[in-house]
PDB file of N, CA and C in Angstrom:
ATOM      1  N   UNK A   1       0.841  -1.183   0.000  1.00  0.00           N
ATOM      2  CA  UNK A   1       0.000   0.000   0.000  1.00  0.00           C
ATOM      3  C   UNK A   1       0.883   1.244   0.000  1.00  0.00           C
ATOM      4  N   UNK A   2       0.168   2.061  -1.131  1.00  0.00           N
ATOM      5  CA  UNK A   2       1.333   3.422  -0.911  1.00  0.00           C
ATOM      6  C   UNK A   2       0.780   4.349   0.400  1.00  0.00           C
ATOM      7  N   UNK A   3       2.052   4.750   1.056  1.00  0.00           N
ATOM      8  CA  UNK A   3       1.672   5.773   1.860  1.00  0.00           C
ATOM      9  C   UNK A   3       1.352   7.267   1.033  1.00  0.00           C
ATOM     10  N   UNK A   4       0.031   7.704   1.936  1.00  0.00           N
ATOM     11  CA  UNK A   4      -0.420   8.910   1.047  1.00  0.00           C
ATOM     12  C   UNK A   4      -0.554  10.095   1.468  1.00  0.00           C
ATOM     13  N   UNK A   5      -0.304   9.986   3.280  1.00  0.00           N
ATOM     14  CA  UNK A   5      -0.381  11.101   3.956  1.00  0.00           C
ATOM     15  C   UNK A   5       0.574  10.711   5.319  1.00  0.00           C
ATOM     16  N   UNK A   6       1.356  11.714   5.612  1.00  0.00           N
ATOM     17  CA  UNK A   6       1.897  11.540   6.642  1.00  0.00           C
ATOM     18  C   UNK A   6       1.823  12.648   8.046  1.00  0.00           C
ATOM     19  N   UNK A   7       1.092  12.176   8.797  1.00  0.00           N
ATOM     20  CA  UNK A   7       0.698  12.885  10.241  1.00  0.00           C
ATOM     21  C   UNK A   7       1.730  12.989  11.022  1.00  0.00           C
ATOM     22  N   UNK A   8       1.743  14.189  11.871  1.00  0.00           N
ATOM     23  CA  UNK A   8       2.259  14.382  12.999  1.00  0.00           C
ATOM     24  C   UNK A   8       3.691  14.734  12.922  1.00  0.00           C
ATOM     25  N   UNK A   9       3.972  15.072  11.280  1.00  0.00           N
ATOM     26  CA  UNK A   9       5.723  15.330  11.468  1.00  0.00           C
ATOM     27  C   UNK A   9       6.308  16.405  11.625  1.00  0.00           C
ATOM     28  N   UNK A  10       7.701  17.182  11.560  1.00  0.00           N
ATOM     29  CA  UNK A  10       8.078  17.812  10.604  1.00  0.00           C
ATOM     30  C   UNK A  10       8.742  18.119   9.590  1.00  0.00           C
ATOM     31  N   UNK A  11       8.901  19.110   8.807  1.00  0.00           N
ATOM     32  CA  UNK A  11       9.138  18.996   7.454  1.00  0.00           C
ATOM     33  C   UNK A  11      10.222  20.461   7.285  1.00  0.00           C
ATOM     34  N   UNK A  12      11.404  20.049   6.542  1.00  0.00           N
ATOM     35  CA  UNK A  12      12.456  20.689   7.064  1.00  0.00           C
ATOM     36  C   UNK A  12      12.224  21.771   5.764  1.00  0.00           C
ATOM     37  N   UNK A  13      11.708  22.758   5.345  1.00  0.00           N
ATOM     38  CA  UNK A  13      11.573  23.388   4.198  1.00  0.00           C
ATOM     39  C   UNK A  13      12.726  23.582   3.249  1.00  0.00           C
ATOM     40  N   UNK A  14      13.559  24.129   3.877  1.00  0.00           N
ATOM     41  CA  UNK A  14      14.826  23.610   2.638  1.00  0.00           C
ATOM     42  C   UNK A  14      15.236  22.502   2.196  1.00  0.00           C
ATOM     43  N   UNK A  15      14.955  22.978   0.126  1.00  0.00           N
ATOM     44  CA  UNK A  15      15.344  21.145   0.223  1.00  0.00           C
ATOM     45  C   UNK A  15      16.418  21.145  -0.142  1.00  0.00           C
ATOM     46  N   UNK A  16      17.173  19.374  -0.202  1.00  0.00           N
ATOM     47  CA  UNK A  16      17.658  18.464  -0.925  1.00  0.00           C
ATOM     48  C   UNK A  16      17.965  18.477  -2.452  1.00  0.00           C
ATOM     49  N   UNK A  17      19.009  19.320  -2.709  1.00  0.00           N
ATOM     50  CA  UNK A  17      19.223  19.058  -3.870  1.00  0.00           C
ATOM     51  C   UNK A  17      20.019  18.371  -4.788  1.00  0.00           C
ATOM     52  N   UNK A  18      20.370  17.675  -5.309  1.00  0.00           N
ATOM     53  CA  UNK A  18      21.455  16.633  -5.951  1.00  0.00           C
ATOM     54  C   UNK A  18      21.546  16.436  -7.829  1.00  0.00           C
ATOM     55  N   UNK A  19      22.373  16.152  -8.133  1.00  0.00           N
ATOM     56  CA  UNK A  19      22.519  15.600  -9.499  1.00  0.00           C
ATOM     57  C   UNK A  19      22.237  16.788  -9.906  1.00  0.00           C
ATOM     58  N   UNK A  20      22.412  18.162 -10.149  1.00  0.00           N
ATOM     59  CA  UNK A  20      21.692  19.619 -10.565  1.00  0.00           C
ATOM     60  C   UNK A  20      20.145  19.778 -10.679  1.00  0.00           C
ATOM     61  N   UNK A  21      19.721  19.012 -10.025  1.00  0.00           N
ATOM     62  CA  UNK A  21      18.321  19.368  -9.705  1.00  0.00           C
ATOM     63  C   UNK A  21      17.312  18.125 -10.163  1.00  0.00           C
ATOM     64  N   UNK A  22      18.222  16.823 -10.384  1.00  0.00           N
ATOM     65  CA  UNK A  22      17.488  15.648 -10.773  1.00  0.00           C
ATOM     66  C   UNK A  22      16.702  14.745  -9.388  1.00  0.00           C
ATOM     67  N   UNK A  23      17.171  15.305  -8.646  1.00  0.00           N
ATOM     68  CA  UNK A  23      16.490  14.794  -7.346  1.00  0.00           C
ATOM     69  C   UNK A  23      16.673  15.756  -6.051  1.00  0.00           C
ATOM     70  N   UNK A  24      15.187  16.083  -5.963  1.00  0.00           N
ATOM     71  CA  UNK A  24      14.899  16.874  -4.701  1.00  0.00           C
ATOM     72  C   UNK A  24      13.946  16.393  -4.206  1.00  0.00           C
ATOM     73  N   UNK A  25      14.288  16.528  -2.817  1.00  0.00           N
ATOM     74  CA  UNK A  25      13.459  15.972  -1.380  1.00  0.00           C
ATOM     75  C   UNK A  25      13.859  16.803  -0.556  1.00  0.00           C
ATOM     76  N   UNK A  26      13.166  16.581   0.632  1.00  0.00           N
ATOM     77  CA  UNK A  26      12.617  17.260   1.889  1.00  0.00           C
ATOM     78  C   UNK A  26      12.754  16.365   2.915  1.00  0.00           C
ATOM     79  N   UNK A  27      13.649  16.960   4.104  1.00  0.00           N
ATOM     80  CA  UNK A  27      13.657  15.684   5.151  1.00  0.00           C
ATOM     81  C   UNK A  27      12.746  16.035   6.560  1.00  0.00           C
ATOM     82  N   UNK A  28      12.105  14.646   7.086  1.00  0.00           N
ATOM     83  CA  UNK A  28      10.990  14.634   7.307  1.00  0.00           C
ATOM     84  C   UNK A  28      11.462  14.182   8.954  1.00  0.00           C
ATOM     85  N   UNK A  29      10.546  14.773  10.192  1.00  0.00           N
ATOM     86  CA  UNK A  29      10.832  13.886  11.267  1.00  0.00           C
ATOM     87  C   UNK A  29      10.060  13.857  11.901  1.00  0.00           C
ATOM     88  N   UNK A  30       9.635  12.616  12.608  1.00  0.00           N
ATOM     89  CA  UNK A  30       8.839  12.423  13.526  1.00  0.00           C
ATOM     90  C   UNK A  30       9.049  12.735  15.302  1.00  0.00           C
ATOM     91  N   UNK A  31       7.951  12.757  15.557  1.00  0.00           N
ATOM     92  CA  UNK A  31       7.887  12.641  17.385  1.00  0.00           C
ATOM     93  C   UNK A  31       9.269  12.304  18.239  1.00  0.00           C
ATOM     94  N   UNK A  32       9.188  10.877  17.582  1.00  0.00           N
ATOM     95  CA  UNK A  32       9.699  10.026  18.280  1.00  0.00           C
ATOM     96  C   UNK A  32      11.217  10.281  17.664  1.00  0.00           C
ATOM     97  N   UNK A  33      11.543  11.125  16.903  1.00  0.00           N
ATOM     98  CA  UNK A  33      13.116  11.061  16.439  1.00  0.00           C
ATOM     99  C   UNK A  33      13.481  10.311  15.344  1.00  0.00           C
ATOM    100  N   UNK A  34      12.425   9.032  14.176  1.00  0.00           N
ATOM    101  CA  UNK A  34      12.803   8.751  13.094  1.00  0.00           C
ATOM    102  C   UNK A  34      12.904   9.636  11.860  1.00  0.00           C
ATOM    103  N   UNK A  35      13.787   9.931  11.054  1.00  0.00           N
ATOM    104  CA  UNK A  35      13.918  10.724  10.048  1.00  0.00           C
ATOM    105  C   UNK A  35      13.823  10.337   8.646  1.00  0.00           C
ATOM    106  N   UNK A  36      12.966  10.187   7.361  1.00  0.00           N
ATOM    107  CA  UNK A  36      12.825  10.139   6.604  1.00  0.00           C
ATOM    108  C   UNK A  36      13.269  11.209   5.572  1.00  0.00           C
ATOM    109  N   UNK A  37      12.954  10.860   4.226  1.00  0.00           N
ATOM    110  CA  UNK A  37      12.858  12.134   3.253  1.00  0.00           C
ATOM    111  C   UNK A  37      11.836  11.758   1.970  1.00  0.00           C
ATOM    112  N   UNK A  38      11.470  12.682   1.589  1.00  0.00           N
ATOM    113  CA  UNK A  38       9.996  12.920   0.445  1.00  0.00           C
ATOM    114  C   UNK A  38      10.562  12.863  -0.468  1.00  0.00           C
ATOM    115  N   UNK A  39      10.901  12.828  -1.745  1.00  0.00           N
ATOM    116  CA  UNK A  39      11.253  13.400  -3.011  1.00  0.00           C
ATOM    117  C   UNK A  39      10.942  12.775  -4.246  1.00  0.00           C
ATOM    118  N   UNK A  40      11.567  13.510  -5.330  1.00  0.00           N
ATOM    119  CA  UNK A  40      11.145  13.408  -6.526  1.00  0.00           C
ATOM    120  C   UNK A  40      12.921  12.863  -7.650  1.00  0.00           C
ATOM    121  N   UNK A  41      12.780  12.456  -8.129  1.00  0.00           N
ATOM    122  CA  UNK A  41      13.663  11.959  -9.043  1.00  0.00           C
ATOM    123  C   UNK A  41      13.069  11.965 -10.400  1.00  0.00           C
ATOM    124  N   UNK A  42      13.879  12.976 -11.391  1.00  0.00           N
ATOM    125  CA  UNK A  42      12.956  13.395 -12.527  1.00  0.00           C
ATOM    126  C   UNK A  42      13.769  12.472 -13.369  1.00  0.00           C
ATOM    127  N   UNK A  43      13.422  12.500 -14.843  1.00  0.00           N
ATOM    128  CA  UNK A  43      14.204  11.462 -15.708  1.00  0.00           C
ATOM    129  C   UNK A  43      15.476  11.591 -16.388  1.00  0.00           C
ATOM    130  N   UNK A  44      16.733  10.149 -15.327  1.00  0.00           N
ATOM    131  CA  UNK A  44      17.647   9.961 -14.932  1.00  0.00           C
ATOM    132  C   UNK A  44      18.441   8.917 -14.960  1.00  0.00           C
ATOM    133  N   UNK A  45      19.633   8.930 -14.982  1.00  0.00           N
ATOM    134  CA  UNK A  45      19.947   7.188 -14.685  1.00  0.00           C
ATOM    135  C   UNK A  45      21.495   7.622 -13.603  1.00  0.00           C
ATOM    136  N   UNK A  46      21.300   7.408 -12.051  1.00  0.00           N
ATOM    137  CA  UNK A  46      21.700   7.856 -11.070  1.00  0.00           C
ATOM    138  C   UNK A  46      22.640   7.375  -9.810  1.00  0.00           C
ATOM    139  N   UNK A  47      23.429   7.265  -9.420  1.00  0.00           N
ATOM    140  CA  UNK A  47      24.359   6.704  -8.372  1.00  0.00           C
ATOM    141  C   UNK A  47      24.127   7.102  -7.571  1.00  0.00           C
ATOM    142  N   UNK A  48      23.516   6.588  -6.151  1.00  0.00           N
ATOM    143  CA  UNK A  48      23.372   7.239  -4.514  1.00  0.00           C
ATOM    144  C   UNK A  48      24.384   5.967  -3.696  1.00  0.00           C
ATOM    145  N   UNK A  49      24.581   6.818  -3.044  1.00  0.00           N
ATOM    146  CA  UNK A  49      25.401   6.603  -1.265  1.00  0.00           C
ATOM    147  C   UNK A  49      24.949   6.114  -0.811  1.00  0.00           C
ATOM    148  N   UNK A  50      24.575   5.199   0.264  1.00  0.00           N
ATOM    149  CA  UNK A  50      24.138   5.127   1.656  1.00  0.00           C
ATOM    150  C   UNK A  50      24.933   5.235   2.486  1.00  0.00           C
ATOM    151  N   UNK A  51      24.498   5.684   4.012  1.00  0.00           N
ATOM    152  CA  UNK A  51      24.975   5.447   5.401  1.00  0.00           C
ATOM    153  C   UNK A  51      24.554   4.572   5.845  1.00  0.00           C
ATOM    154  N   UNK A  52      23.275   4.643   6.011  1.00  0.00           N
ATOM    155  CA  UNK A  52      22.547   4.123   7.097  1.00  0.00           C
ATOM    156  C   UNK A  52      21.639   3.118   5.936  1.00  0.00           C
ATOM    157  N   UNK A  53      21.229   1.995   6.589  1.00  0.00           N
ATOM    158  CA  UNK A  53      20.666   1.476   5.624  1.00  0.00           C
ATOM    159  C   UNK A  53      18.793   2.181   4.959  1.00  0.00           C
ATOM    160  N   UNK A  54      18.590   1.796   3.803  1.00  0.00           N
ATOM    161  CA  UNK A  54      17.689   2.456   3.813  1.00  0.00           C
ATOM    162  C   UNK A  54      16.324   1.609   2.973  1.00  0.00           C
ATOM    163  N   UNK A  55      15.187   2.377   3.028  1.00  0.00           N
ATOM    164  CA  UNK A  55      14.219   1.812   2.040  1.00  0.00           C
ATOM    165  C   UNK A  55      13.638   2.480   1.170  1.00  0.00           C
ATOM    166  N   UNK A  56      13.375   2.564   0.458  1.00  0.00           N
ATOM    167  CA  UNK A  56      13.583   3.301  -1.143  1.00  0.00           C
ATOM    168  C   UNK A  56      11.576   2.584  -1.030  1.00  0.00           C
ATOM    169  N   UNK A  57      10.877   3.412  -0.660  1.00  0.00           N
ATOM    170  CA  UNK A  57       9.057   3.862  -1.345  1.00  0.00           C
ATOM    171  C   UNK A  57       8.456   3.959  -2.262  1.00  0.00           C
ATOM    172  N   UNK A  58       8.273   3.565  -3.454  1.00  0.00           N
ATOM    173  CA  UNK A  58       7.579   4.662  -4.314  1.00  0.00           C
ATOM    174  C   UNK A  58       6.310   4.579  -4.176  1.00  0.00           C
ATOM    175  N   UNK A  59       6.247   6.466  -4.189  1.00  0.00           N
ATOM    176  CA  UNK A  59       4.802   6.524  -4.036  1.00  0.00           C
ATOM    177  C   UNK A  59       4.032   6.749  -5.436  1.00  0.00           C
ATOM    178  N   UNK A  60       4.734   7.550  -6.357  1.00  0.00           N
ATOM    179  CA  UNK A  60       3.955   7.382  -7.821  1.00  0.00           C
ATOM    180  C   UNK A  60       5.484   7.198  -9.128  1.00  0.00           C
ATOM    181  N   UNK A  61       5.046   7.135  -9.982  1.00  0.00           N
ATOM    182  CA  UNK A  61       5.829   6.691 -11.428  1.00  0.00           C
ATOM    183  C   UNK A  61       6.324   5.316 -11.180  1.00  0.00           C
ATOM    184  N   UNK A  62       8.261   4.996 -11.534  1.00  0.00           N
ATOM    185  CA  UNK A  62       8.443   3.754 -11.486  1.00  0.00           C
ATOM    186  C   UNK A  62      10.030   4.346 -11.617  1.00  0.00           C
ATOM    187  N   UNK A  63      11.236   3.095 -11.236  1.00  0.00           N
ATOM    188  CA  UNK A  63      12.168   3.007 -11.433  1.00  0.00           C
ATOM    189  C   UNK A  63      12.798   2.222 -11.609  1.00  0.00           C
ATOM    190  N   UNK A  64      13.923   1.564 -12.300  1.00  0.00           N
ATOM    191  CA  UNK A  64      14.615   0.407 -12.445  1.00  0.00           C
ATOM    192  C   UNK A  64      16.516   0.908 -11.635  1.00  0.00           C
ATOM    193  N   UNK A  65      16.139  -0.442 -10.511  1.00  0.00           N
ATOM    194  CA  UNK A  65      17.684  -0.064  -9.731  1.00  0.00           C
ATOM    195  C   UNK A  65      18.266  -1.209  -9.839  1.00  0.00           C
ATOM    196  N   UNK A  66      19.602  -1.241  -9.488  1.00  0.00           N
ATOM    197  CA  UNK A  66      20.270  -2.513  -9.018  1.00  0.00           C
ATOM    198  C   UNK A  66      21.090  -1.824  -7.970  1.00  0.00           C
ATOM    199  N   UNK A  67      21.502  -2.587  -7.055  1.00  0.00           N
ATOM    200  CA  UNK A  67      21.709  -2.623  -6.000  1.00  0.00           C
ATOM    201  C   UNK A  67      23.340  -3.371  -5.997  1.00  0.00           C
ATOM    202  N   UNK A  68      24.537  -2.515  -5.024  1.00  0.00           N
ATOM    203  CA  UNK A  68      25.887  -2.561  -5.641  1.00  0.00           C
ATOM    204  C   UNK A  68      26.650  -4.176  -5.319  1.00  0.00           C
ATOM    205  N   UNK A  69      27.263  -4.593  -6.306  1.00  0.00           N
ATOM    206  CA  UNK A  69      27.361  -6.186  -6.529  1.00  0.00           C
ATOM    207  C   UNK A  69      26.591  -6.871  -7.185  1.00  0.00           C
ATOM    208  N   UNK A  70      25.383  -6.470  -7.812  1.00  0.00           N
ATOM    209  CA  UNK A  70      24.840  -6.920  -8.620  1.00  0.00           C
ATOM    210  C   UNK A  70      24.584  -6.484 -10.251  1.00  0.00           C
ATOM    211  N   UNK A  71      24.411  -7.255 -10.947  1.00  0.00           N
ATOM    212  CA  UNK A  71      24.367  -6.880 -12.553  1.00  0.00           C
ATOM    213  C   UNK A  71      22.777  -7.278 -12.750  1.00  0.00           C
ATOM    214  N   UNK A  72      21.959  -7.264 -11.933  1.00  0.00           N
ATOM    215  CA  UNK A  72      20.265  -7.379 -12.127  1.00  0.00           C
ATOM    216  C   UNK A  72      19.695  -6.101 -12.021  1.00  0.00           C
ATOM    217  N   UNK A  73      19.152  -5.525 -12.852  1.00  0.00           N
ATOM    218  CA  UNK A  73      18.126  -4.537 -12.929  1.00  0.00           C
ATOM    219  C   UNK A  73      16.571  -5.006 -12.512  1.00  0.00           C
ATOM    220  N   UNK A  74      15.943  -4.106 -11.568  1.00  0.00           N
ATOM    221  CA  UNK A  74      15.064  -4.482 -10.912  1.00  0.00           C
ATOM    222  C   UNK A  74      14.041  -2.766 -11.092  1.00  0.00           C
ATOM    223  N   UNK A  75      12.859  -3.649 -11.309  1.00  0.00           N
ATOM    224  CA  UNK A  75      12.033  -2.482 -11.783  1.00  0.00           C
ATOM    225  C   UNK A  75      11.107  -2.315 -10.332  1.00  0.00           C
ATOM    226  N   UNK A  76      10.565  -1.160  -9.872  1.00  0.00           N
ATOM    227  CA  UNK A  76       9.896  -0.861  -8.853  1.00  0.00           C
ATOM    228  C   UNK A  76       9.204   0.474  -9.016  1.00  0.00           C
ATOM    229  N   UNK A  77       7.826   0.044  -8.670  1.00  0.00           N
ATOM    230  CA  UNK A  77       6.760   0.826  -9.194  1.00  0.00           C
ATOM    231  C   UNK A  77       5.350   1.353  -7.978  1.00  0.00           C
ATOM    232  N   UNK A  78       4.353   2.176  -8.021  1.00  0.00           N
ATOM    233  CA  UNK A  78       3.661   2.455  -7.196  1.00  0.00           C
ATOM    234  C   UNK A  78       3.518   1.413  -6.144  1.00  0.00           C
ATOM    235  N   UNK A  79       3.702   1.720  -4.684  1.00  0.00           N
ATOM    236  CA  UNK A  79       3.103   1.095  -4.087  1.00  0.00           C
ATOM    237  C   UNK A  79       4.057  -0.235  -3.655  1.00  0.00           C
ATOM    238  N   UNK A  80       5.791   0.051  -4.393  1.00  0.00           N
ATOM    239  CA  UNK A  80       6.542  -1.024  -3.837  1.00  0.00           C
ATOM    240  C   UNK A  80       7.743  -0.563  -3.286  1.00  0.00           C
ATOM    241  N   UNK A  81       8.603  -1.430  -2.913  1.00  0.00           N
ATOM    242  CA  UNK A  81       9.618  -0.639  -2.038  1.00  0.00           C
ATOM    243  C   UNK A  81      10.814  -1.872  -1.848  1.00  0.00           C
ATOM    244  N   UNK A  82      11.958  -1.124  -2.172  1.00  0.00           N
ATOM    245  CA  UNK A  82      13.303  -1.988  -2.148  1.00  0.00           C
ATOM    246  C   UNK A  82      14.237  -1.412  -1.195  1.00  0.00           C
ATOM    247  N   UNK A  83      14.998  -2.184  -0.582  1.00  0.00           N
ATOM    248  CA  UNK A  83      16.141  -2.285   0.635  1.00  0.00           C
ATOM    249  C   UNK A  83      16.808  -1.922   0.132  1.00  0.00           C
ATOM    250  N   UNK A  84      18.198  -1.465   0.559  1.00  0.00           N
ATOM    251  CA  UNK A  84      19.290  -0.804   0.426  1.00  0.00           C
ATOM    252  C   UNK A  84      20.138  -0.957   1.567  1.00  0.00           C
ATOM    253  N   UNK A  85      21.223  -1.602   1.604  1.00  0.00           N
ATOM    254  CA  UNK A  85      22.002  -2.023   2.943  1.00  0.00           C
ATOM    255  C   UNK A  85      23.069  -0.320   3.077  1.00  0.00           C
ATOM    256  N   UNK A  86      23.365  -0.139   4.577  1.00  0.00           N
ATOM    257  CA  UNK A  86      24.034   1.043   4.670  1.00  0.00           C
ATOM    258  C   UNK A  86      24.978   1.087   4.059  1.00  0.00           C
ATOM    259  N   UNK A  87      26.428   1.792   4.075  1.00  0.00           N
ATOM    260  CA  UNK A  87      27.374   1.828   3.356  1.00  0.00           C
ATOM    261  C   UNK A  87      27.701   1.167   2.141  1.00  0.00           C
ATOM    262  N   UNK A  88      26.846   1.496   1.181  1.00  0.00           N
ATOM    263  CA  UNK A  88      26.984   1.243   0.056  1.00  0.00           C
ATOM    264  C   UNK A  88      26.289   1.814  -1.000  1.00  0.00           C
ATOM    265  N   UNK A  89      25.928   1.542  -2.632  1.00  0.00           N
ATOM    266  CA  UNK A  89      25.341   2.667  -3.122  1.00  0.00           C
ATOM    267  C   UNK A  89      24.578   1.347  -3.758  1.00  0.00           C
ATOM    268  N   UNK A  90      23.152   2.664  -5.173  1.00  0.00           N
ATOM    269  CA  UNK A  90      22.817   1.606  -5.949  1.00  0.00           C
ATOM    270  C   UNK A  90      22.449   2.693  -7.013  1.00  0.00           C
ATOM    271  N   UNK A  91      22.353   2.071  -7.829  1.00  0.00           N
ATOM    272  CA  UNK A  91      22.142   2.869  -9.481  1.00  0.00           C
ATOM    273  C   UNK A  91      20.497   2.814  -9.995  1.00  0.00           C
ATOM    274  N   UNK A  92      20.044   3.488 -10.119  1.00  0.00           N
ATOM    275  CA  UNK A  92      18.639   3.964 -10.273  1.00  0.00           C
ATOM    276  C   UNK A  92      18.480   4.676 -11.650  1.00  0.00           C
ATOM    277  N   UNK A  93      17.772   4.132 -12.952  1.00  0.00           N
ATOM    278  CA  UNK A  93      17.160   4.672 -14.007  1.00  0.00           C
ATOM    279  C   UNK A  93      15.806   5.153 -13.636  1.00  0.00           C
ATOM    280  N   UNK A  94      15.199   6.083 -14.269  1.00  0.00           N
ATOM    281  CA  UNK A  94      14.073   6.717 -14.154  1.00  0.00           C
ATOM    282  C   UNK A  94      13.575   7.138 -15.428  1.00  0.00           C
ATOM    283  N   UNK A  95      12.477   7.088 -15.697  1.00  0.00           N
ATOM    284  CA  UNK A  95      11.480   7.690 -17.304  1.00  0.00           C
ATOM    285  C   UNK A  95      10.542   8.550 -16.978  1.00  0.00           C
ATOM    286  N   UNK A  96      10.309   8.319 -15.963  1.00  0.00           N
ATOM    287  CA  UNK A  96       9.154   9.206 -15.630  1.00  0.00           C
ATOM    288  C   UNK A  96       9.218   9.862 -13.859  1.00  0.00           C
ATOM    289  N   UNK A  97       8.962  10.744 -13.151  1.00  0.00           N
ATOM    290  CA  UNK A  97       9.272  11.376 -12.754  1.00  0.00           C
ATOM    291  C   UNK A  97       8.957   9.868 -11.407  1.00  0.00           C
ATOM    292  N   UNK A  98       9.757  10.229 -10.523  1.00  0.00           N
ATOM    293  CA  UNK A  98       9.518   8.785  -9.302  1.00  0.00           C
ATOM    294  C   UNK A  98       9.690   9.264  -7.836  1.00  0.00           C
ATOM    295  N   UNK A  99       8.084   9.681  -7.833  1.00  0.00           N
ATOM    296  CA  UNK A  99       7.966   9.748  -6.037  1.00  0.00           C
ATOM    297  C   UNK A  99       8.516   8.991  -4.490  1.00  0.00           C
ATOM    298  N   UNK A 100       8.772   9.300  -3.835  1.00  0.00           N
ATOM    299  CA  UNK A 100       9.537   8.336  -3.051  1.00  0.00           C
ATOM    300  C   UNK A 100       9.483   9.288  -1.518  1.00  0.00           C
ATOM    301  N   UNK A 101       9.544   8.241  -0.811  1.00  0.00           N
ATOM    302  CA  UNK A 101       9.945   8.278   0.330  1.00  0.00           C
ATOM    303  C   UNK A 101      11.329   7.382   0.676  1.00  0.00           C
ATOM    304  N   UNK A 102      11.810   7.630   1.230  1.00  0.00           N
ATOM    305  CA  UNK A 102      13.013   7.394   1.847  1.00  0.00           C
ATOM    306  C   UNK A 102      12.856   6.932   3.259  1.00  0.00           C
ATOM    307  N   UNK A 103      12.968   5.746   3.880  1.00  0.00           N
ATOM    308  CA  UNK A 103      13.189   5.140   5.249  1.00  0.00           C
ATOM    309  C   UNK A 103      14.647   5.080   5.369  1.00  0.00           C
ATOM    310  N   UNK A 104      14.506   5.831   6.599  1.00  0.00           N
ATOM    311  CA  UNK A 104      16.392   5.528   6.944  1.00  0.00           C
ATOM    312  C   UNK A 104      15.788   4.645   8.704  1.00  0.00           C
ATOM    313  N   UNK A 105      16.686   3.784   8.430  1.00  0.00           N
ATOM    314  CA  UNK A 105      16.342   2.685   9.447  1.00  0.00           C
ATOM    315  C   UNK A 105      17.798   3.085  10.472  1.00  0.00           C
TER     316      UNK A 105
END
């Protein structure tokens, strides 16, 4: 199920900008001290970092990633969501613009 509204947070107004403007987000925090981020990834084919491990949301379009050590491209679309172990990266194509939330665990 995609998440479609998120209660009770806050929302850091300056955003996130990366790749010259191919991906911007907004980082998000709750009550309790978990920190997320919102964003958008417009059409791209992209290398991210991790620290911390993470989970990659989408809330609308679609993306095809692989994940580092692997030569499988993996497509992920509304309403699904792929792992990402910390210290390490993964490569992300995009066609159409790809909503997301970001879980940092």
């Amino acid at each position: 199920m995609t998440t479609l509204h998120i209660p009770n947070i806050t929302v850091t107004t300056q955003a996130n900008v990366y790749f010259d403007g191919k991906c911007v987000s907004h980082n998000i925090a709750y009550p309790d001290g978990t920190k997320k981020s919102v964003g958008v990834i417009l059409p791209s084919s992209l290398t991210f970092n991790t620290g911390a491990p993470e989970i990659m949301e989408c809330v609308a379009g679609s993306c095809d990633y692989k994940l580092a050590g692997s030569d499988v491209w993996v497509k992920s679309s509304a309403g699904e969501k792929f792992s990402v172990p910390g210290n390490s990266k993964f490569d992300i194509r995009v066609t159409e613009p790809y909503h997301y939330i970001c879980h940092f665990e």
